[in-house]
Structure formats: structure tokens, C-alpha cells
C-alpha atoms as a PDB file:
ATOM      1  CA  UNK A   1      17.856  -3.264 -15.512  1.00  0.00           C
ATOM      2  CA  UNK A   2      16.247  -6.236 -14.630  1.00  0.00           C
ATOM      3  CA  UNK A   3      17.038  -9.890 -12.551  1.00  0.00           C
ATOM      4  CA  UNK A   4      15.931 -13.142 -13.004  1.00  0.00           C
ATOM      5  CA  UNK A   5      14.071 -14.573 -10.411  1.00  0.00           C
ATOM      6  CA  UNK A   6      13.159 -18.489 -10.819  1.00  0.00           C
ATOM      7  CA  UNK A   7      10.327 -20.142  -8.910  1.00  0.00           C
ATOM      8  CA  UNK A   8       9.328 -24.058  -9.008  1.00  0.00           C
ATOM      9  CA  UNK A   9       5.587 -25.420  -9.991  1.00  0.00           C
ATOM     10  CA  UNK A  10       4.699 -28.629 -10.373  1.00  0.00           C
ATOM     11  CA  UNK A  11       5.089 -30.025 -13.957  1.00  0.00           C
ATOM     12  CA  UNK A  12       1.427 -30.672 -14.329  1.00  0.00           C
ATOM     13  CA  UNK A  13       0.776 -26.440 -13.671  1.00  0.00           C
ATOM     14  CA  UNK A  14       3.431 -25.322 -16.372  1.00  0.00           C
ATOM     15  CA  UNK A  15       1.825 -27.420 -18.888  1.00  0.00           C
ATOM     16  CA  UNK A  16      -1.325 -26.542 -18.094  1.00  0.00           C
ATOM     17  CA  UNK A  17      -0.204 -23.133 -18.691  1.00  0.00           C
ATOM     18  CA  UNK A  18       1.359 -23.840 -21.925  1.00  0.00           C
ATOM     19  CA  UNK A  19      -1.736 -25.706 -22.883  1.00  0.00           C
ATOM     20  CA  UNK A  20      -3.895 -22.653 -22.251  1.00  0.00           C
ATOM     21  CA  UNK A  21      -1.969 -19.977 -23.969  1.00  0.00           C
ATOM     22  CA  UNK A  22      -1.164 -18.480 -20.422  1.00  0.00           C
ATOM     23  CA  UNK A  23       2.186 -16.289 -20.659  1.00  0.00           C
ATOM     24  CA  UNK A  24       2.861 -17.150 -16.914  1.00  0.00           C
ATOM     25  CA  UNK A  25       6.088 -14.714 -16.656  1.00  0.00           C
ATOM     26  CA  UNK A  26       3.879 -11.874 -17.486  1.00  0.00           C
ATOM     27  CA  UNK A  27       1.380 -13.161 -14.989  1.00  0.00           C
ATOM     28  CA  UNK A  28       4.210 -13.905 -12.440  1.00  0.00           C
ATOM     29  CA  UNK A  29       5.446 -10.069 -13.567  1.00  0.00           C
ATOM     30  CA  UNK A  30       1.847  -8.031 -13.062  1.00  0.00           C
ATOM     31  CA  UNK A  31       1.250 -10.225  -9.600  1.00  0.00           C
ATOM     32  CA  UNK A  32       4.386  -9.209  -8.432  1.00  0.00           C
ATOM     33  CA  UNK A  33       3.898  -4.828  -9.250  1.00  0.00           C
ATOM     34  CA  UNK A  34       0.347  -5.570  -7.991  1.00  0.00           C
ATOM     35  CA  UNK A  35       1.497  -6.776  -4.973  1.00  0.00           C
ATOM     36  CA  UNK A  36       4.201  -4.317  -3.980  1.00  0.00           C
ATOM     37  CA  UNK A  37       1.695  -1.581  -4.605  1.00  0.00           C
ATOM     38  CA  UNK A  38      -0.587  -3.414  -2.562  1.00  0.00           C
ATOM     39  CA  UNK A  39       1.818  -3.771   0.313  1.00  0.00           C
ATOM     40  CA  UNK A  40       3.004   0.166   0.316  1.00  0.00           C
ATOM     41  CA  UNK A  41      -0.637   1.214   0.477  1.00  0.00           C
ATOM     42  CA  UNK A  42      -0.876  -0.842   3.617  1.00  0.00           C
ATOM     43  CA  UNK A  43       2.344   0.040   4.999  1.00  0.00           C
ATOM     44  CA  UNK A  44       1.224   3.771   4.388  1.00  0.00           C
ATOM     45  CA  UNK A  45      -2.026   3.645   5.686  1.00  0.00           C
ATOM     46  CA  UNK A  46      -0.629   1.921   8.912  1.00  0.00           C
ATOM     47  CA  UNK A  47       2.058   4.853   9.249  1.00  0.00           C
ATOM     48  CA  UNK A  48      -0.870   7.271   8.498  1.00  0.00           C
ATOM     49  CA  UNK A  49      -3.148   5.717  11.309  1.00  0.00           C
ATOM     50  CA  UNK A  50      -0.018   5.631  13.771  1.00  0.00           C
ATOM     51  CA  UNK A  51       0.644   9.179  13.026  1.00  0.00           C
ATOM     52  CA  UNK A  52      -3.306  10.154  13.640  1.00  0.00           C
ATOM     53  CA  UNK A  53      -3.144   8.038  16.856  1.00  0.00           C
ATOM     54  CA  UNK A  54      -0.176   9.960  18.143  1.00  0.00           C
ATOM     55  CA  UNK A  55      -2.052  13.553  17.720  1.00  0.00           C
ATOM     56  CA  UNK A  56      -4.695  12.760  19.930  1.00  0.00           C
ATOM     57  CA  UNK A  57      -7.726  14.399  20.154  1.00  0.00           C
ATOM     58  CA  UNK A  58      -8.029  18.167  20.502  1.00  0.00           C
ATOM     59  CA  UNK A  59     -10.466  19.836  22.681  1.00  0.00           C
ATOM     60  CA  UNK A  60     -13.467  21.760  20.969  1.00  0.00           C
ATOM     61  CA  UNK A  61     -12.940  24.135  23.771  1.00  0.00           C
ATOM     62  CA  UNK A  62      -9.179  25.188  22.765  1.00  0.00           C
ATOM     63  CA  UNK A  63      -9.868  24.603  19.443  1.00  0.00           C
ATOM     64  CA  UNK A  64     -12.129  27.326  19.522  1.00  0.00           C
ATOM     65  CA  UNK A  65     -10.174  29.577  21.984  1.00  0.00           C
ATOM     66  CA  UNK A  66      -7.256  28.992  19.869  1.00  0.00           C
ATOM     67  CA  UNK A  67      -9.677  30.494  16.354  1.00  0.00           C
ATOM     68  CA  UNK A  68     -10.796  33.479  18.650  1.00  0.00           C
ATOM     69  CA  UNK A  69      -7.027  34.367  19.871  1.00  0.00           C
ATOM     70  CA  UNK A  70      -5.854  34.212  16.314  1.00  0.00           C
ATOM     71  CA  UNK A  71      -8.821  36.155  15.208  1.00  0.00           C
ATOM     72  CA  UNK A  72      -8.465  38.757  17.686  1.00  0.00           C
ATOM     73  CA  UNK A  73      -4.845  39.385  17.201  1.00  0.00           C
ATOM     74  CA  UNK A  74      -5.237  41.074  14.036  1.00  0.00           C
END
């Protein structure tokens, strides 16, 4: 399903368009899926980095305890 979603240019931009050949709703179209893509990375990466903020830094020292206990219990 799709919407229609109506934006305003100055007159002198649409005919420019027309003049050119541009087919501005697919242009309009492709800037918009570009964009939302665009903005999920981001908003993923900034969840990602909040997430790897939260978890801290872990001790080489338990770290390695931790690897030795595990090892040892089997």
C-alpha cells in the first residue's frame, strides 16, 4: 500500500526538473529509503555504543581467572 505525500518547491525548481528529464518523485522516493536506512544505522550504532558503554571494562586479571576456573572444572 502506499500514501501520497505532497511537498512544495518553488516553480522555477519543478520546471527545471521537467526541463532536464529529472523524474523528481522517483528522486523524492530513493532519498526518502536512503534516508531511513541511513537514520536506523545511526540509531543502531548509538544503541550498540550505549550497550558497550554499559558493560564496562573487564579486568585481564578475572578474565583470565575466570578461563582457568572454567578450564579446570572439567
Amino acid at each position: 500500500m502506499s500514501t501520497i505525500v505532497a511537498i512544495r518547491v518553488p516553480k522555477q525548481l519543478k520546471e527545471a526538473l521537467e526541463e532536464l528529464g529529472i523524474d523528481y518523485s522517483r528522486e523524492v522516493k530513493e532519498f526518502l529509503e536512503r534516508r531511513v536506512r541511513e537514520e536506523r544505522l545511526k540509531r543502531s550504532i548509538e544503541k550498540l555504543e550505549e550497550f558497550k558503554r554499559g558493560l564496562g571494562k573487564i579486568d585481564g586479571n578475572l578474565a583470565a581467572r575466570f578461563i582457568r576456573e572454567v578450564r579446570e572444572s572439567r
